[in-house]
C-alpha atoms as a PDB file:
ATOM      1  CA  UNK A   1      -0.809 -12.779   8.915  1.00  0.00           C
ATOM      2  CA  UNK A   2      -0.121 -11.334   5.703  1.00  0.00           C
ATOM      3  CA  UNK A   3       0.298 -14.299   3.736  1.00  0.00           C
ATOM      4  CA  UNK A   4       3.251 -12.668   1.549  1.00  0.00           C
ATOM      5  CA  UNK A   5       6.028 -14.852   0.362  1.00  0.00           C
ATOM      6  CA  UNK A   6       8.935 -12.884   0.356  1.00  0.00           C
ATOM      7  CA  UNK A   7       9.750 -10.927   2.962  1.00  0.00           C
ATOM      8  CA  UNK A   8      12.214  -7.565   2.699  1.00  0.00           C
ATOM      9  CA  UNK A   9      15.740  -8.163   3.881  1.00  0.00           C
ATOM     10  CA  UNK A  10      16.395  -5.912   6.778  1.00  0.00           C
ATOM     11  CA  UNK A  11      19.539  -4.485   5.170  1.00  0.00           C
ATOM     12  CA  UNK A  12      17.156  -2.600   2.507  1.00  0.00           C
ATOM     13  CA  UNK A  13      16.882  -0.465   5.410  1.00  0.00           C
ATOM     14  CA  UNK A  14      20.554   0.459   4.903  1.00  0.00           C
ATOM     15  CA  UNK A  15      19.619   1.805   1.875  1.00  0.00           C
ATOM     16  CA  UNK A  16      16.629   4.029   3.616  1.00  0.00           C
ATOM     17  CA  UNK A  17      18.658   5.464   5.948  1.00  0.00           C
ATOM     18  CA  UNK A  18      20.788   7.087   3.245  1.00  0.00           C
ATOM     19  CA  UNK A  19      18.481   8.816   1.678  1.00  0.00           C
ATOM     20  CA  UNK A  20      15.556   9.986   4.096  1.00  0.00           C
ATOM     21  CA  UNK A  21      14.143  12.685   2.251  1.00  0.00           C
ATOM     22  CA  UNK A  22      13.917  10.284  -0.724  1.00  0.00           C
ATOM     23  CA  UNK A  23      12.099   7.967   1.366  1.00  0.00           C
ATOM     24  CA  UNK A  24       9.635  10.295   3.080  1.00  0.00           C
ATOM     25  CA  UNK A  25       9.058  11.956  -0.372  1.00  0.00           C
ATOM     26  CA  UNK A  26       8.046   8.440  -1.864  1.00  0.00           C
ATOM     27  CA  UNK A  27       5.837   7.695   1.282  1.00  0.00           C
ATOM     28  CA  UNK A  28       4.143  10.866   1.037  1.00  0.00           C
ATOM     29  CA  UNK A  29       2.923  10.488  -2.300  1.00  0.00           C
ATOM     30  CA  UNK A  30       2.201   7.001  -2.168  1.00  0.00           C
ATOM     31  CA  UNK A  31      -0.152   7.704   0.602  1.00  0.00           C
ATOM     32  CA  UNK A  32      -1.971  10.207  -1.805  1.00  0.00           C
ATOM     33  CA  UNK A  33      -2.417   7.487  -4.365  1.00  0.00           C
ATOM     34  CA  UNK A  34      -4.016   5.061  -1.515  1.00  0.00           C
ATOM     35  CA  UNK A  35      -6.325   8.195  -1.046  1.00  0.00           C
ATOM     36  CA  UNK A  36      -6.953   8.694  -4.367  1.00  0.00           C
ATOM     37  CA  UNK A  37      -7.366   4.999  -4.950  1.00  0.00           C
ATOM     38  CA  UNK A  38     -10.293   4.622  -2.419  1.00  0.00           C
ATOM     39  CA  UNK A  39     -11.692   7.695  -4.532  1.00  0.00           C
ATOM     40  CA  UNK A  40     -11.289   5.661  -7.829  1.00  0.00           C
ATOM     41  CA  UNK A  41     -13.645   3.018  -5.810  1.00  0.00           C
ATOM     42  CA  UNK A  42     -16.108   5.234  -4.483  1.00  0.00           C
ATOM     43  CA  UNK A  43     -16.934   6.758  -7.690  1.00  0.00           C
ATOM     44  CA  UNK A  44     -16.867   3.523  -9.564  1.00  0.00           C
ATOM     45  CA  UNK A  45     -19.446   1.771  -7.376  1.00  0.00           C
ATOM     46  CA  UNK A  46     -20.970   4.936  -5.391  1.00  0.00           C
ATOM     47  CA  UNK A  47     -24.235   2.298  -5.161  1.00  0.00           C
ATOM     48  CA  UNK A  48     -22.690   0.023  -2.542  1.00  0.00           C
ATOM     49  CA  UNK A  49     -23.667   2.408   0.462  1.00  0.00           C
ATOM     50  CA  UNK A  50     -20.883   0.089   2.945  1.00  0.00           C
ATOM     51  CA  UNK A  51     -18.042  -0.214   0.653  1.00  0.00           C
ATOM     52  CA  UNK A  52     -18.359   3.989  -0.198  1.00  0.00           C
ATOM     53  CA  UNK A  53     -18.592   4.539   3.892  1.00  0.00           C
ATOM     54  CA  UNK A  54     -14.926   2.260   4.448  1.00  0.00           C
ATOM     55  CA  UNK A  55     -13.790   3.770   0.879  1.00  0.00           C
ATOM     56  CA  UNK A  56     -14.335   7.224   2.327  1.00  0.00           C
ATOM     57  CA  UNK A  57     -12.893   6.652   5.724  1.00  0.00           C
ATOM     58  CA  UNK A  58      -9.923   4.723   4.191  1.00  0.00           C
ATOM     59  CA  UNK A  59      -9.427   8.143   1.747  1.00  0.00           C
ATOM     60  CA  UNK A  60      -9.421  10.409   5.036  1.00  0.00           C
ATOM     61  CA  UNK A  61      -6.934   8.445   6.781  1.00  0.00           C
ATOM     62  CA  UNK A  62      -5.087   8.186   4.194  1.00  0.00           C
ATOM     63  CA  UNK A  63      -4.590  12.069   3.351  1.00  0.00           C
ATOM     64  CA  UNK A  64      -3.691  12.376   7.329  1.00  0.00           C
ATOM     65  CA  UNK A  65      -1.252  10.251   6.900  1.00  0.00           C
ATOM     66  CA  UNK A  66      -0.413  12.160   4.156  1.00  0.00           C
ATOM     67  CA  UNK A  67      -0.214  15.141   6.365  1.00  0.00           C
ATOM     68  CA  UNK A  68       1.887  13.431   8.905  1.00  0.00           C
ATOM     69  CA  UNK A  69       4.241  12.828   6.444  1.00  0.00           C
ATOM     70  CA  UNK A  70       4.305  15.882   4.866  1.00  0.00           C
ATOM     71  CA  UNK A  71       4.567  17.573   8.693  1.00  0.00           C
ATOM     72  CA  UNK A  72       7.541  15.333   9.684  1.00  0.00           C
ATOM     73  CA  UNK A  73       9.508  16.201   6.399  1.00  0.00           C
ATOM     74  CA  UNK A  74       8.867  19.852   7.459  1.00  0.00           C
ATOM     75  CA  UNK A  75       9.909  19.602  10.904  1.00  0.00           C
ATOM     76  CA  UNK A  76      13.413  17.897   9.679  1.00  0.00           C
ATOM     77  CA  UNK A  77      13.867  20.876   7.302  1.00  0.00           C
ATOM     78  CA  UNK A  78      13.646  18.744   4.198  1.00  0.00           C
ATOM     79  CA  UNK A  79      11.725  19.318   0.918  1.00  0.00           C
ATOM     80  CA  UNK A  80       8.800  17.201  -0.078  1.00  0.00           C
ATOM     81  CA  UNK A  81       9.837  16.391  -3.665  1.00  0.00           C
ATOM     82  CA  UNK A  82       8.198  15.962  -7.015  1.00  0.00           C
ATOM     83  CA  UNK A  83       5.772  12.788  -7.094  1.00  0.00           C
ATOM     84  CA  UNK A  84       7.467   9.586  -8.008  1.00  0.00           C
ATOM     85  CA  UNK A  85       6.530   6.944 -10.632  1.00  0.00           C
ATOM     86  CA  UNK A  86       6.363   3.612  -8.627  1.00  0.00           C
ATOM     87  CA  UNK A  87       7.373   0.733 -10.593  1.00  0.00           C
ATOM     88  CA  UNK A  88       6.369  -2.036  -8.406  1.00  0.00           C
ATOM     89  CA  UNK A  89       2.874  -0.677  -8.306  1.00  0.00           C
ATOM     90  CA  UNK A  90       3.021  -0.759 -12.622  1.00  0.00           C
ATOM     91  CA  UNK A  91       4.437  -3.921 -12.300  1.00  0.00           C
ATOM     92  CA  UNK A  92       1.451  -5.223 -10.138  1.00  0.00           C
ATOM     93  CA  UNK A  93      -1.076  -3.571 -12.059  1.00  0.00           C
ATOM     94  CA  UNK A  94       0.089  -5.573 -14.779  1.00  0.00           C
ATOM     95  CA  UNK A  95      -1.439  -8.790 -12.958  1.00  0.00           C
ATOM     96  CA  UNK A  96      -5.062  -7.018 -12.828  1.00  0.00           C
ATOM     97  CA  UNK A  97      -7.655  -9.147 -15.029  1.00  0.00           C
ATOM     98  CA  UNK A  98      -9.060  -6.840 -17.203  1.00  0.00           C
ATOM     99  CA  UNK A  99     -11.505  -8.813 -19.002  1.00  0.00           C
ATOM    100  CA  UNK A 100     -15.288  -9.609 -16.883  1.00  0.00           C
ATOM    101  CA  UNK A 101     -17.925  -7.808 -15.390  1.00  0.00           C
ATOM    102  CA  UNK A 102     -17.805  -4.471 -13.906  1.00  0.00           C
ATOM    103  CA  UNK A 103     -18.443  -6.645 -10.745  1.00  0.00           C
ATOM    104  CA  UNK A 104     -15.288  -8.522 -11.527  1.00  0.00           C
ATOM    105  CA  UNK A 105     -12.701  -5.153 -12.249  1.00  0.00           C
ATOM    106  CA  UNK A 106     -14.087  -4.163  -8.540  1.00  0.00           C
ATOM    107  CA  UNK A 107     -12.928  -7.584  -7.017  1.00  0.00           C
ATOM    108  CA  UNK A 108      -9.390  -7.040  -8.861  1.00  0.00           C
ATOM    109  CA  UNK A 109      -9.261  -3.442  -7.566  1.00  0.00           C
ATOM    110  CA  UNK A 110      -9.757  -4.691  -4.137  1.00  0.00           C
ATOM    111  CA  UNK A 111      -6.835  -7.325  -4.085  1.00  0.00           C
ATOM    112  CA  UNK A 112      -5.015  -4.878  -6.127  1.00  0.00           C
ATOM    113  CA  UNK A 113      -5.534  -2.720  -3.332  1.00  0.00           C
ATOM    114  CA  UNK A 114      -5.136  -5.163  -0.770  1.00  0.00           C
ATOM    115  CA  UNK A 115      -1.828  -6.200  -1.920  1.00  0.00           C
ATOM    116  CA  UNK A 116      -0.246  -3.090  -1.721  1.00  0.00           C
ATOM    117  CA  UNK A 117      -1.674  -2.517   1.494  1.00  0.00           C
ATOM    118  CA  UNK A 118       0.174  -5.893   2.639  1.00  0.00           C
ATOM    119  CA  UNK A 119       3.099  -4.868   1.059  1.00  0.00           C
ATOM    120  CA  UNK A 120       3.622  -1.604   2.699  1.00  0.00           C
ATOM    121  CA  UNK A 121       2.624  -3.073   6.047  1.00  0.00           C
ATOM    122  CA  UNK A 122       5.680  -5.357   5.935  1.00  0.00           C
ATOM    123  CA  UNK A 123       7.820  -2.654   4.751  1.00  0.00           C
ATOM    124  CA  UNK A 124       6.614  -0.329   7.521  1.00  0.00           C
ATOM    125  CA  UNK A 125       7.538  -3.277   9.981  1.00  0.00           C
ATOM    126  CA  UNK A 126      11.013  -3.560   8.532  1.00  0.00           C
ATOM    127  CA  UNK A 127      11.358  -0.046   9.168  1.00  0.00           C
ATOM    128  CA  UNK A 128      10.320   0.117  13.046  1.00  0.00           C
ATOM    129  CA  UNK A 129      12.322  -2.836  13.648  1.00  0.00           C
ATOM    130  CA  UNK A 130      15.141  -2.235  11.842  1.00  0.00           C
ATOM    131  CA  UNK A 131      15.624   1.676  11.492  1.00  0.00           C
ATOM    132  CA  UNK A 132      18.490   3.581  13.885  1.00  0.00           C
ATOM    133  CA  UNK A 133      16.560   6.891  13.974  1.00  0.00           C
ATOM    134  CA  UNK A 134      14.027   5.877  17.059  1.00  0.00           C
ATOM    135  CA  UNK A 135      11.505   8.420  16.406  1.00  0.00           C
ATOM    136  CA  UNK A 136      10.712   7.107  12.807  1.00  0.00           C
ATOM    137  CA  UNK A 137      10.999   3.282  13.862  1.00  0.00           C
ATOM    138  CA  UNK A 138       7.828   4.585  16.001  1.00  0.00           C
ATOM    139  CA  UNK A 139       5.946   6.603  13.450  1.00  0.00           C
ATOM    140  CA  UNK A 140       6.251   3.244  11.386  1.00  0.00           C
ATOM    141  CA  UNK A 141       5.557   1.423  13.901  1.00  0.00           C
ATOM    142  CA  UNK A 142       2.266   3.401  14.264  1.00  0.00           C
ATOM    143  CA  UNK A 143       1.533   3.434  10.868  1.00  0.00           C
ATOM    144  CA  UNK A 144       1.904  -0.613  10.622  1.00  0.00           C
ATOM    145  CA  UNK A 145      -1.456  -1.232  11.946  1.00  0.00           C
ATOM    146  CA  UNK A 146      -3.146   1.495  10.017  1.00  0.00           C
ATOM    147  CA  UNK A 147      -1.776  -0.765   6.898  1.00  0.00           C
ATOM    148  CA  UNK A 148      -2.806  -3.708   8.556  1.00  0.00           C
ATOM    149  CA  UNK A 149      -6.106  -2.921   9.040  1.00  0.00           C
ATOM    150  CA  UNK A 150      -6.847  -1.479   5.084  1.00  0.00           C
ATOM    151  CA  UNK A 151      -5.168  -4.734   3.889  1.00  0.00           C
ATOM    152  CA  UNK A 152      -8.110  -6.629   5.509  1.00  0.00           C
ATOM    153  CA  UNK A 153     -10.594  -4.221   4.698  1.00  0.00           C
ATOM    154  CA  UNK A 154      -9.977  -5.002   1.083  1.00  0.00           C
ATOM    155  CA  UNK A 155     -10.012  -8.592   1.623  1.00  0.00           C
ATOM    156  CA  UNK A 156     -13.433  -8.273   3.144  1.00  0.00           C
ATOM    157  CA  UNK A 157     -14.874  -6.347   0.776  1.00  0.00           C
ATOM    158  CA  UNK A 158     -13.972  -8.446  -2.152  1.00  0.00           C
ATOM    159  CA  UNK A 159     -14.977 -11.834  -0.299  1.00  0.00           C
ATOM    160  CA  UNK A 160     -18.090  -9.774   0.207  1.00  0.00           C
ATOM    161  CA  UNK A 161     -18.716  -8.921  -3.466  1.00  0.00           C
ATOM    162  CA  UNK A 162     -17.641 -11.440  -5.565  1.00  0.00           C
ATOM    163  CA  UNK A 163     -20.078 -12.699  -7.623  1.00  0.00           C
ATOM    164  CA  UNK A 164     -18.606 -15.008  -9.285  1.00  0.00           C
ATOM    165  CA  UNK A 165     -14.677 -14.878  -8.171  1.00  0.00           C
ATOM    166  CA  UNK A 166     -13.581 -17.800  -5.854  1.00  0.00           C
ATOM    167  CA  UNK A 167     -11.600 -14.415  -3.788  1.00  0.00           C
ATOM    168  CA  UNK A 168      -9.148 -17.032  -1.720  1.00  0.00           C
ATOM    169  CA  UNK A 169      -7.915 -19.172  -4.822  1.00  0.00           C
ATOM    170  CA  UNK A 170      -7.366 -15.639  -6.895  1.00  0.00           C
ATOM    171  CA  UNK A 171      -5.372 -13.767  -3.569  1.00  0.00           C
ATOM    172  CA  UNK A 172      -3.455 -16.918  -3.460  1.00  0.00           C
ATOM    173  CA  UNK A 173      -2.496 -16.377  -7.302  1.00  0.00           C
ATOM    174  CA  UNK A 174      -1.757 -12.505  -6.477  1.00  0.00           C
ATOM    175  CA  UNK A 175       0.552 -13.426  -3.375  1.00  0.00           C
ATOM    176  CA  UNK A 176       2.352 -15.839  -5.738  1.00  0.00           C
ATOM    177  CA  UNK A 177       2.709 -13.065  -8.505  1.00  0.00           C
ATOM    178  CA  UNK A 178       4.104 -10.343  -6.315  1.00  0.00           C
ATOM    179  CA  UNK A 179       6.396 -12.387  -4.729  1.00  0.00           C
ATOM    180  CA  UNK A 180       8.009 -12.554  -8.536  1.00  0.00           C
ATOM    181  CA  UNK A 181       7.575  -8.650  -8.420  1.00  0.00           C
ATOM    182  CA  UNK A 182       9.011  -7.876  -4.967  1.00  0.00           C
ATOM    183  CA  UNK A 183      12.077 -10.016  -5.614  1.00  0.00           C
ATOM    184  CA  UNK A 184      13.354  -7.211  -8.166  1.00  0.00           C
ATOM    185  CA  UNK A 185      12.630  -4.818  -5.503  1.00  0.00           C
ATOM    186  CA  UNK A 186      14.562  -3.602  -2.344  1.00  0.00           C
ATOM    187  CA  UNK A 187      17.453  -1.751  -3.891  1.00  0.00           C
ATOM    188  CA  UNK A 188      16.380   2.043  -3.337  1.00  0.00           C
ATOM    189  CA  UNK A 189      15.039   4.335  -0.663  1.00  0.00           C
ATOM    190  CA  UNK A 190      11.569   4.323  -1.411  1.00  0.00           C
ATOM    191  CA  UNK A 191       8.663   2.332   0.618  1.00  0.00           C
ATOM    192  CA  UNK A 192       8.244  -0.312  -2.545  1.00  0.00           C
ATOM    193  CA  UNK A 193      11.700   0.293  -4.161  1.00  0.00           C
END
């Protein structure tokens, strides 16, 4: 479903399981920056009543799954740490055209976003299927779909836009790039690490 090319070897979860409060920490604050990155589209194209309606409702559920993180690192009496850099996310955002249209930086926002949004879906699954703690393989189990569902919201949106962007040659040229990205990835205990 998610078109991705490279898929996370299980045994990264190895690594998760050594460090939980580094990995809920990460998660935490990468859920902000989904939040505040449906924010960064809402006030960048406030004129597109539909995409600032999904925007807003994608920013909500984000910060509550913010929340649930932030709750579950709580209830295990660990410390929500100091916001993390995350270098795949640089690393991806180094792909972004940013020549065009203001039109055209919205369609690369929106695969931007969407590829993320793949990316930590597929992570998330690794985790429920592969984690020893059973009541975070659920909670990423449950938050799988969540991802699921705001990878193909972005998708839609951009197909939906695009003015003059053929949207499924220029995802398949962002699947191809990340899979270059992800392959330096998967040696530390954070969602993208």
């Amino acid at each position: 479903m998610l078109g991705l090319k490279l898929a996370t070897d299980p045994r990264w979860v190895n690594i998760v399981e050594s460090n939980i409060e580094e990995i809920l920490t990460d998660h935490a604050w990468c859920e902000q920056k989904a939040a505040s990155n449906a924010i960064y589209i809402i006030v960048n194209n406030s004129e597109k009543h539909d995409l600032v309606a999904e925007m807003t409702n994608i920013a909500i559920e984000e910060m509550e799954h913010f929340k649930m993180v932030i709750d579950l690192i709580k209830e295990r009496g660990l410390t929500l740490g100091r916001e993390r850099k995350d270098d795949y996310v640089s690393d991806l955002a180094k792909f972004c055209r940013k020549d065009g249209s203001r039109n055209d930086a919205l369609i690369e926002r929106l695969l931007f976003a969407a590829m993320i949004e793949a990316r930590s879906c597929e992570r998330f699954r690794v985790l429920s299927q592969n984690i020893k703690d059973p009541e975070l393989a659920k909670f990423y189990h449950d938050l799988m779909a969540s991802e699921a569902g705001h990878y193909t919201t972005f998708l839609k949106f951009a197909k939906q836009y695009s003015e003059r962007t053929d949207v499924d040659k220029r995802w398949k040229e962002w699947l191809e790039y990340e899979a270059t990205v992800i392959a330096k990835y998967g040696k530390k205990e954070t969602i993208h690490g």
